[in-house]
Protein backbone atom coordinates (compact mmCIF):
# COMPACT_ATOMS: atom_id res chain seq x y z
CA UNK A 1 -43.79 -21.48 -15.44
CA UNK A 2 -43.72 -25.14 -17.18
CA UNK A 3 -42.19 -24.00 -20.42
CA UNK A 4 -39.58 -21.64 -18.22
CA UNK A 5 -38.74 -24.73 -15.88
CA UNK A 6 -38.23 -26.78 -19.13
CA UNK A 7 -36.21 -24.23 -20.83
CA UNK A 8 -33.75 -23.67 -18.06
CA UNK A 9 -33.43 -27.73 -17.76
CA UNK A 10 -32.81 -27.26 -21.50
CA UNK A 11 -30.09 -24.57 -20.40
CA UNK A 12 -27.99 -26.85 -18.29
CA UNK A 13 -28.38 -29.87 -19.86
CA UNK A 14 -25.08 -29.61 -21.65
CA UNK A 15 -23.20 -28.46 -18.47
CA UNK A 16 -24.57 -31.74 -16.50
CA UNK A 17 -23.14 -33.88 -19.58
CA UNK A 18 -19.72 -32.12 -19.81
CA UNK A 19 -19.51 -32.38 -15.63
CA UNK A 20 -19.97 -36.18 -16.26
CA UNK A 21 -18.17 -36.63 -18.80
CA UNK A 22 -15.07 -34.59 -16.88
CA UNK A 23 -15.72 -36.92 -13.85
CA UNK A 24 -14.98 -39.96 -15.72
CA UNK A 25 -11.67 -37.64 -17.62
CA UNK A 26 -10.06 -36.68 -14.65
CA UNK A 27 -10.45 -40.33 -12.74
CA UNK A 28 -8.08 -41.93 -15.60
CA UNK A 29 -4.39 -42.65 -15.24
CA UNK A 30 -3.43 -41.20 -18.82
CA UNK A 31 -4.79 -37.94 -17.76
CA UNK A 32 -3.80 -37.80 -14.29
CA UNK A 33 -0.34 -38.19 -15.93
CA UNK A 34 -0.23 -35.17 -17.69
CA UNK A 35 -0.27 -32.51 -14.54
CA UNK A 36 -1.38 -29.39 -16.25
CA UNK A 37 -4.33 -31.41 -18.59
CA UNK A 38 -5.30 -32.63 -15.28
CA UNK A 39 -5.51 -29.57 -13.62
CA UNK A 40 -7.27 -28.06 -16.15
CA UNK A 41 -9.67 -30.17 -16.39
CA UNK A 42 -10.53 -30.64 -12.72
CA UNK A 43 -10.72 -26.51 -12.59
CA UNK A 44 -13.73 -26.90 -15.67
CA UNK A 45 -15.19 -29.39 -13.88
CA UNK A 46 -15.37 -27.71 -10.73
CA UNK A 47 -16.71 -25.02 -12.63
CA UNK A 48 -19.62 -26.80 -13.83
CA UNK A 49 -20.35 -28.44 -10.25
CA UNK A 50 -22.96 -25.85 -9.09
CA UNK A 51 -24.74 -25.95 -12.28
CA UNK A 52 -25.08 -29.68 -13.12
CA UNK A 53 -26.13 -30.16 -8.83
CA UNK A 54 -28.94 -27.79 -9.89
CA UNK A 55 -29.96 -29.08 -13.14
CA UNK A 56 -30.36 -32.56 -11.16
CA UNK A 57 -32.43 -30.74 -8.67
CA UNK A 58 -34.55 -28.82 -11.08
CA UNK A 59 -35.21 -32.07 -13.18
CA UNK A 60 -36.52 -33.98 -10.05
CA UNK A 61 -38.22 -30.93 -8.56
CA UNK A 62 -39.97 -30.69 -12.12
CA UNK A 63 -40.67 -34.67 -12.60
CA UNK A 64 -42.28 -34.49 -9.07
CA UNK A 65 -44.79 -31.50 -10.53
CA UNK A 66 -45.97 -33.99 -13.08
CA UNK A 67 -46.43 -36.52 -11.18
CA UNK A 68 -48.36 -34.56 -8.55
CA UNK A 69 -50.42 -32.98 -11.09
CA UNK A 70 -51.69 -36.45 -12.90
CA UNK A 71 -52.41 -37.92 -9.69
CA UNK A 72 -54.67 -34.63 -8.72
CA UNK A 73 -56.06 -35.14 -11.83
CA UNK A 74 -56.92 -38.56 -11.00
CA UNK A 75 -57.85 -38.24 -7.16
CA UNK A 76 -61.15 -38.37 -6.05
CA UNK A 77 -60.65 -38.11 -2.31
CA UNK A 78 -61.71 -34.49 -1.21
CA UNK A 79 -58.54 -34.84 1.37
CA UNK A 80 -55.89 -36.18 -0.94
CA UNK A 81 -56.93 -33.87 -3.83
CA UNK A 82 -56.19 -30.62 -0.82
CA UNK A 83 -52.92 -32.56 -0.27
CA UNK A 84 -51.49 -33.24 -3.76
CA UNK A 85 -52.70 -28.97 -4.68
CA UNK A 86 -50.48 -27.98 -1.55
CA UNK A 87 -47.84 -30.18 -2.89
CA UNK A 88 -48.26 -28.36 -6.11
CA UNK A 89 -48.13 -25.00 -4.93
CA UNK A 90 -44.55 -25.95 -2.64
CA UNK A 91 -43.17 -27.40 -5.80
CA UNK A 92 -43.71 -24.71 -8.17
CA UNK A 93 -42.46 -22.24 -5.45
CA UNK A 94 -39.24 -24.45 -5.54
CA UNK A 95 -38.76 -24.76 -9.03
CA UNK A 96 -39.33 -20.74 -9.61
CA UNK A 97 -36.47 -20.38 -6.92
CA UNK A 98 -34.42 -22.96 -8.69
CA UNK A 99 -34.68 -21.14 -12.00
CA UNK A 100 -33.35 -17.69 -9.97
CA UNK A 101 -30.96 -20.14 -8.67
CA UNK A 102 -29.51 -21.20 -12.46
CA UNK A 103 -30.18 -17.66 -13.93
CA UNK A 104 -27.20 -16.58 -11.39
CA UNK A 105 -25.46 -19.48 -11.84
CA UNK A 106 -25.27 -18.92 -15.74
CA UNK A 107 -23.89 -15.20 -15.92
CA UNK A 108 -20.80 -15.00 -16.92
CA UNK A 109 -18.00 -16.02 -14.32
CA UNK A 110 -14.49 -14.46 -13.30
CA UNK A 111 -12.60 -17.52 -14.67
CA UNK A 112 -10.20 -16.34 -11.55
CA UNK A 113 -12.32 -16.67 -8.37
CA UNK A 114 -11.56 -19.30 -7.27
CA UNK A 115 -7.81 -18.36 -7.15
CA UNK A 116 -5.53 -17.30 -3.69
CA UNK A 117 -5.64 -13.39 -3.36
CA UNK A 118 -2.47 -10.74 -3.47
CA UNK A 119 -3.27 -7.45 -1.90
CA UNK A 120 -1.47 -4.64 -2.05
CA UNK A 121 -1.82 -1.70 0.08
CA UNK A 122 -0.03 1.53 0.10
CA UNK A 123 -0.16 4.96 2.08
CA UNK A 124 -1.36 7.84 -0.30
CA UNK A 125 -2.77 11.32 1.27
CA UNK A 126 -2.01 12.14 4.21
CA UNK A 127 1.71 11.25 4.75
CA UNK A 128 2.35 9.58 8.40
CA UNK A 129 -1.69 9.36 8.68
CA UNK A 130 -2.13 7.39 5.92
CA UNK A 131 0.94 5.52 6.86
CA UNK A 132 -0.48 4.86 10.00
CA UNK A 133 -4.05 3.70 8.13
CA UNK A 134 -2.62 1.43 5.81
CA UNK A 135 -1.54 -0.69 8.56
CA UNK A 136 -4.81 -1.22 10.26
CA UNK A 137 -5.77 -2.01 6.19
CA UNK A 138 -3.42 -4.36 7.21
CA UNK A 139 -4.63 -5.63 10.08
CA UNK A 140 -8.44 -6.03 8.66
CA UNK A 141 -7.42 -7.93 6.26
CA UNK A 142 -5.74 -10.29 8.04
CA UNK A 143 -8.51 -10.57 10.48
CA UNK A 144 -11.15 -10.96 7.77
CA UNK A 145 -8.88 -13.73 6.21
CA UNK A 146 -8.53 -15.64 10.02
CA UNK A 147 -12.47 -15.24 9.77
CA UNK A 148 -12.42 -16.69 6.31
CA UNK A 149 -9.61 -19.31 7.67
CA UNK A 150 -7.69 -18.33 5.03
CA UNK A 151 -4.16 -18.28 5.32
CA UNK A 152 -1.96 -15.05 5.52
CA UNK A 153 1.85 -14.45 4.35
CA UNK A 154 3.32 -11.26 4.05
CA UNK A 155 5.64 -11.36 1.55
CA UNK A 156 6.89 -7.75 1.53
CA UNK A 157 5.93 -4.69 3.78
CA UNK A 158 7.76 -1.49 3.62
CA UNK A 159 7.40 0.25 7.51
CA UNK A 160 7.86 4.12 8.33
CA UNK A 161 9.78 5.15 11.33
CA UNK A 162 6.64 5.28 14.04
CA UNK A 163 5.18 2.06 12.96
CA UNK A 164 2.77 2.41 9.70
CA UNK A 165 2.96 1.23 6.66
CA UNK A 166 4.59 2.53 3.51
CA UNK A 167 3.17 -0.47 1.14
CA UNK A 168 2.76 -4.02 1.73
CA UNK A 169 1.94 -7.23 -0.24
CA UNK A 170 -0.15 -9.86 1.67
CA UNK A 171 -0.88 -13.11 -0.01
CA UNK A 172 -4.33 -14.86 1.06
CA UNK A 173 -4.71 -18.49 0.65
CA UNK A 174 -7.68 -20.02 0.47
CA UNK A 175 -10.21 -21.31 -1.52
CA UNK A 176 -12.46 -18.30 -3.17
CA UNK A 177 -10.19 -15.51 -1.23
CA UNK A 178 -9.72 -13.60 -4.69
CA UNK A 179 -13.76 -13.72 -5.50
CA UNK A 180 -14.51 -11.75 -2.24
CA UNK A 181 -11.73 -9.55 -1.79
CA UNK A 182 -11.54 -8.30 -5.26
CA UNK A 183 -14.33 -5.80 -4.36
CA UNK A 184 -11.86 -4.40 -1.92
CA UNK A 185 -9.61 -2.62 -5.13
CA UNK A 186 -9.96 1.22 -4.93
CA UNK A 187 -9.12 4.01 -2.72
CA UNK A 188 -9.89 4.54 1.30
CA UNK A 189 -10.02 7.31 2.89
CA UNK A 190 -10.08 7.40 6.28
CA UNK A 191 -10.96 10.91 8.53
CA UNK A 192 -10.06 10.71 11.85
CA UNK A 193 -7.73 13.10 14.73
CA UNK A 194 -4.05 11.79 14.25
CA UNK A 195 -2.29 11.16 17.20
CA UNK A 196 0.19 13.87 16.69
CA UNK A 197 -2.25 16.85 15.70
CA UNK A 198 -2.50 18.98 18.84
CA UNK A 199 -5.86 21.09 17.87
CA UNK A 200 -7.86 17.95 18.19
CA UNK A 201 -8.44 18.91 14.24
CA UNK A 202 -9.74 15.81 12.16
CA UNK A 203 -7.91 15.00 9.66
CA UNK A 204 -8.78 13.11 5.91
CA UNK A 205 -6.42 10.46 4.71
CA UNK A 206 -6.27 7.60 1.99
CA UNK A 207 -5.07 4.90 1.04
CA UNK A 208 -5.17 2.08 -1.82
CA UNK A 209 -5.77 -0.77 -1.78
CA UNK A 210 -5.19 -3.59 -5.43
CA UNK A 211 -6.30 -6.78 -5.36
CA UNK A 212 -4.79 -9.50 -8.02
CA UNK A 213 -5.18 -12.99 -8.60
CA UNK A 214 -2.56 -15.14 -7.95
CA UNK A 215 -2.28 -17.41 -11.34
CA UNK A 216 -0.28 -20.52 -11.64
CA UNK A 217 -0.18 -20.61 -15.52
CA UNK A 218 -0.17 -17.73 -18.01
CA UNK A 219 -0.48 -17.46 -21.57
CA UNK A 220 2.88 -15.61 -22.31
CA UNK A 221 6.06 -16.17 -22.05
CA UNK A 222 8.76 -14.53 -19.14
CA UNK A 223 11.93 -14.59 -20.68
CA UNK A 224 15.40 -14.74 -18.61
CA UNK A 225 16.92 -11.81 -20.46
CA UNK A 226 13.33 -9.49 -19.56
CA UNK A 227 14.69 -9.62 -15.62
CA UNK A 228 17.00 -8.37 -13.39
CA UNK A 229 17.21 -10.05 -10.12
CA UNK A 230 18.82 -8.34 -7.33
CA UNK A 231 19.98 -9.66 -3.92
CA UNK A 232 19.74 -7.91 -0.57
CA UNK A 233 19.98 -8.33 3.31
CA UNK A 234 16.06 -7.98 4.55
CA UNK A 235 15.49 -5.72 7.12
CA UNK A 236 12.56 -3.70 9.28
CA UNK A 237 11.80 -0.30 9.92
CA UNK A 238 14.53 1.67 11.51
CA UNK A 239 16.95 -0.91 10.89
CA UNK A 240 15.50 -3.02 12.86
CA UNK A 241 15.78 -7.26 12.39
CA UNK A 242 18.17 -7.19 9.91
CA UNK A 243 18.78 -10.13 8.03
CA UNK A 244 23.23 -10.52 8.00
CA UNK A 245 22.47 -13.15 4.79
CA UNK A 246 21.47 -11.69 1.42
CA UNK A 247 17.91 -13.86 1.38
CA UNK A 248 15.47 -10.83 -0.10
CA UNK A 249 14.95 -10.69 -3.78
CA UNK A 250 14.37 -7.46 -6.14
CA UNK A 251 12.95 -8.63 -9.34
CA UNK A 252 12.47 -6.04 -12.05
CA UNK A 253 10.69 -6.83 -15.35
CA UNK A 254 12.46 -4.94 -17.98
CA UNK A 255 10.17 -4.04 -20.88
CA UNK A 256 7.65 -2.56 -18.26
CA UNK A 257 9.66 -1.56 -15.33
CA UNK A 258 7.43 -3.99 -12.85
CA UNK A 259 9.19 -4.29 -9.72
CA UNK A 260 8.43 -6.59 -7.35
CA UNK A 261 10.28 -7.33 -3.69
CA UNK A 262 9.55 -10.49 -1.15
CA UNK A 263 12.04 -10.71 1.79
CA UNK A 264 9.57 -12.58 4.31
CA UNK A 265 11.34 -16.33 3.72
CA UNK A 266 14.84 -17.05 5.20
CA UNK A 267 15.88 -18.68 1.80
CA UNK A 268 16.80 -16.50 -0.84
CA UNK A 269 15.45 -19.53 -3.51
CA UNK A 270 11.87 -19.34 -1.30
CA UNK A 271 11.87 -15.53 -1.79
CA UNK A 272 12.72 -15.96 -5.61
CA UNK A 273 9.63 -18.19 -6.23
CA UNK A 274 7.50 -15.81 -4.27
CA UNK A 275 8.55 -12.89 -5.61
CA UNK A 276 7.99 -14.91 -9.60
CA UNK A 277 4.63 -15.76 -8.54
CA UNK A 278 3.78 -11.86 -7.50
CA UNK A 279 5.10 -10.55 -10.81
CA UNK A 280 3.23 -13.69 -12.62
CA UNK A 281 -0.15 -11.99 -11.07
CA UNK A 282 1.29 -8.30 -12.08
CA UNK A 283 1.57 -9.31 -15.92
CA UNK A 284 -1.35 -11.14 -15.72
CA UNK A 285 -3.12 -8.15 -14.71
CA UNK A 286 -1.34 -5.46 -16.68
CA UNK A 287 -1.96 -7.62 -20.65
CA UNK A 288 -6.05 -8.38 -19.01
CA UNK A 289 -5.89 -4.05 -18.36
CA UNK A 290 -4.57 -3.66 -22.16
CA UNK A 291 -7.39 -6.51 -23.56
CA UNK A 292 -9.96 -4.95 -21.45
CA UNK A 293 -9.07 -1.16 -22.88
CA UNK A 294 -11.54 -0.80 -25.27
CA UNK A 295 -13.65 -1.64 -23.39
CA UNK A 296 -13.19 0.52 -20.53
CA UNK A 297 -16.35 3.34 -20.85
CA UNK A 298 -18.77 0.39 -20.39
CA UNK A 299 -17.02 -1.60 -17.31
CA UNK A 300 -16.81 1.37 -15.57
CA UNK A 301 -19.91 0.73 -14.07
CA UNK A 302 -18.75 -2.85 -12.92
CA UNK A 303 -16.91 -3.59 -10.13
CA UNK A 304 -15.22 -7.40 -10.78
CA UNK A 305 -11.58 -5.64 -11.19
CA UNK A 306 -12.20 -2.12 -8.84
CA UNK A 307 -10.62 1.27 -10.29
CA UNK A 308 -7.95 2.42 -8.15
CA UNK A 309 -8.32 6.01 -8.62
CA UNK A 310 -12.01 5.99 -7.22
CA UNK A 311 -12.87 6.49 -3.67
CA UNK A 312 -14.78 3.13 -2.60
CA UNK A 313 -15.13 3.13 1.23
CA UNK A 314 -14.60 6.36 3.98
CA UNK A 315 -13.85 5.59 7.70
CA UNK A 316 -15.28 8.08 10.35
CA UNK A 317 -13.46 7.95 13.56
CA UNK A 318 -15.42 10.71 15.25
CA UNK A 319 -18.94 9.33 14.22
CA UNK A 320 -17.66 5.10 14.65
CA UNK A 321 -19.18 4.74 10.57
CA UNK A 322 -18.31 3.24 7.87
CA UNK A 323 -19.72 3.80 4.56
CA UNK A 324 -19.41 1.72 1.15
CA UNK A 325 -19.72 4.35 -1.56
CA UNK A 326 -20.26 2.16 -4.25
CA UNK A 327 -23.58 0.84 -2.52
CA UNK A 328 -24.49 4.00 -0.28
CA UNK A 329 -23.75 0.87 3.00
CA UNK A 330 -22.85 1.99 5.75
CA UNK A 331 -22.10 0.71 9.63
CA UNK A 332 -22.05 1.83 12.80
CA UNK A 333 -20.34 -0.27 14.38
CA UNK A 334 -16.36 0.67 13.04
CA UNK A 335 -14.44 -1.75 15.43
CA UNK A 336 -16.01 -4.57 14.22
CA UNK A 337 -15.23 -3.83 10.42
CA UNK A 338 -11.51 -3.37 11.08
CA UNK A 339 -11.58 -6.49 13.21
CA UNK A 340 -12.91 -8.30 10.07
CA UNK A 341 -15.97 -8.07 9.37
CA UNK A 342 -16.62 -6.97 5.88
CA UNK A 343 -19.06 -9.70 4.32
CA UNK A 344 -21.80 -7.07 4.60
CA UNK A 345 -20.13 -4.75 2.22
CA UNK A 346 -18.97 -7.62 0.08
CA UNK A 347 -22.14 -9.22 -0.01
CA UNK A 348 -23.64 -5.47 -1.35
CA UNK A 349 -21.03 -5.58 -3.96
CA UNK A 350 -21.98 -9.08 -5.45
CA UNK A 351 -25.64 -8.34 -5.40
CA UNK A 352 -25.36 -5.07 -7.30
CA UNK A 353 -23.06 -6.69 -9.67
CA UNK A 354 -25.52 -9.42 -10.23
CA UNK A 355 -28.71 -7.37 -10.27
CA UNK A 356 -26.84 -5.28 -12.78
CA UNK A 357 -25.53 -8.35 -14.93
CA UNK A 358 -28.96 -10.03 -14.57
CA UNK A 359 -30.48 -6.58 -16.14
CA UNK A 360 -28.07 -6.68 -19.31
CA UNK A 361 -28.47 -10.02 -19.69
C-alpha cells in the first residue's frame, strides 16, 4: 500500500504544480487582459482543482502514516502503542480510499462537462402519441433542471394542434448541466393508453432525445457566405401568439444543410445570437462525429456522447415503471421520474462508464 500511496502522489504531483502555477497566471493583469488566454486558462485550472485538493490530502494523509508508525515504533506505553495501531489502521483505510479517489479523478475527462446543455427532443413513432410524450420529455427536463437550479430557455419548440410537441430545443444553464444530461441522448419509448384510443389498447411510442454542448469557441471557421439567414413572424400552435414583428431567425448552414430556428426572444438580434450559438454546438458536434468515425466499433460500448438510434429508457404507464436499458435500472415510482428525478439513472450511467474505463485502463 506504501509504494501505491507514493506512486499515486507521484501521479499528481505535476497537476498540483501546474494548478499553482495557473493560480498565480490567471491573478495577473497582462493575462486577465487578453479575455480568451484568460479564460482558457482559468477552464485548465479548474480542471486540475479536484486533483491537486487530493494530492494535498493524500500527501498529509500519507506524512501522518509515517509519523504514526515511528512513534509506534518508539512507544512503550501498552495504551499509546493500542492508540497510535488504531490510528494506523484509520489512516491506511483513508489513503486506500484516496487512491480510488485519484484513480477516478485521472481517467480521461469530457473536456466539455462542465459546459451549459442544448437538448433537443423530437416526436418519432407513434404520431400524436409521441407528440404528446415529447412534451412531458419536456417537462422532465425542465423539472430535473429546477432540481439542479439550473436555468431553462426554450429557444425553439415546434407544437401540434392538441398540445404536444413536434421538436423542441431547450437550453440548460448551469454549471455541469451537459456532464449529467449527456447520458440522456438516445431513443424513449414510452407504452401507455392514449387518450384518444377507445379499446383501452396500450399503445408503444418514442421519442429522441440529443444532447450537445453548448461551446463558446471552436476550432473552425463559420464563414458569412456558408449561411442563409431568414426572418419570420414567431408564432404558436394553431396560430396562436403570433408575433406581428419579424423577430424569429432561420439560419441554414450551407455546405451541410444544418438548420437551426430560435424565435423565443422579442429581438430579432437576441434570436440571431441564440440561434449562432445552437448551430456553433451543431458543428461542433457533427466535425467531433467525423473525428470520432474510426473509431466508432469500439465506443459503441460507451455512453459519454449516447447513439440516437438505440432505445435507452421505456416508460410503462400501466405498470408506473421505468426502466434504464443501458443499466437493466428500473423504478417504480414513474411520477416522480417525470417530475425530475433522474439522478438515479444518471448516477448508473457514470458508474458503468467508470467501472468500464477503470477496467481498460
Amino acid at each position: 500500500m506504501e509504494n501505491l500511496s507514493k506512486e499515486f502522489l507521484m501521479k499528481t504531483e505535476k497537476s498540483k504544480v501546474r494548478f499553482d502555477e495557473l493560480t498565480d497566471l490567471i491573478s495577473r493583469p497582462e493575462i486577465i487582459a487578453d479575455n480568451r488566454g484568460w479564460k482558457a486558462l482559468v477552464k485548465e485550472r479548474n480542471s486540475l482543482e479536484d486533483l491537486a485538493a487530493a494530492h494535498v490530502e493524500l500527501k498529509t494523509l500519507v506524512e501522518n502514516l509515517e509519523g504514526c508508525e515511528k512513534d509506534l515504533a518508539t512507544e512503550t506505553d501498552s495504551e499509546m502503542k493500542e492508540l497510535f495501531s488504531n490510528e494506523i489502521y484509520d489512516l491506511r483505510d483513508k489513503i486506500d480510499q484516496k487512491v480510488e479517489d485519484i484513480k477516478i479523478l485521472l481517467l480521461p475527462k469530457d473536456e466539455n462537462d462542465d459546459s451549459n446543455a442544448i437538448l433537443e427532443i423530437r416526436s418519432a413513432a407513434g404520431g400524436e402519441e409521441s407528440a404528446l410524450f415529447s412534451l412531458e420529455l419536456c417537462r422532465m427536463y425542465s423539472h430535473y433542471a429546477d432540481k439542479n437550479r439550473w436555468k431553462v430557455e426554450y429557444i425553439d419548440m415546434s407544437e401540434t394542434e392538441i398540445g404536444g410537441v413536434k421538436e423542441a430545443t431547450i437550453m440548460i444553464k448551469g454549471k455541469g448541466a451537459y456532464s449529467r444530461l449527456k447520458y440522456e441522448s438516445g431513443v424513449h419509448r414510452v407504452q401507455r393508453v392514449p387518450e384518444t384510443e377507445s379499446q383501452g389498447r396500450i399503445h408503444t411510442s418514442t421519442a429522441t432525445v440529443a444532447c450537445l454542448p453548448e461551446v463558446e469557441e471552436v476550432d473552425f471557421e463559420i464563414l458569412d457566405k456558408d449561411l442563409r439567414i431568414d426572418v419570420f413572424h414567431s408564432g404558436g400552435a394553431g396560430g396562436q401568439n403570433v408575433n406581428k414583428v419579424e423577430t424569429a431567425i432561420r439560419i441554414t448552414y450551407l455546405p451541410l444543410n444544418i438548420v437551426v430556428t430560435c424565435q423565443d426572444e422579442r429581438s430579432q438580434l437576441k434570436n440571431k445570437e441564440k440561434a449562432m450559438n445552437i448551430l456553433k454546438a451543431k458543428l461542433y458536434d457533427y466535425y467531433q462525429e467525423q473525428r470520432d468515425k474510426e473509431y466508432r466499433e469500439d465506443r459503441k460500448s460507451q455512453v459519454g456522447r449516447g447513439n440516437r438510434n438505440e432505445r435507452i429508457r421505456t416508460y410503462n404507464y400501466p405498470q408506473g415503471r421505468v426502466t434504464d436499458h443501458r443499466t437493466n435500472l428500473s423504478s417504480y415510482d414513474l411520477e416522480s421520474v417525470l417530475n425530475g428525478d433522474l439522478d438515479q439513472f444518471i448516477d448508473a450511467m457514470i458508474i458503468k462508464e467508470r467501472t468500464e474505463m477503470l477496467a481498460n485502463a
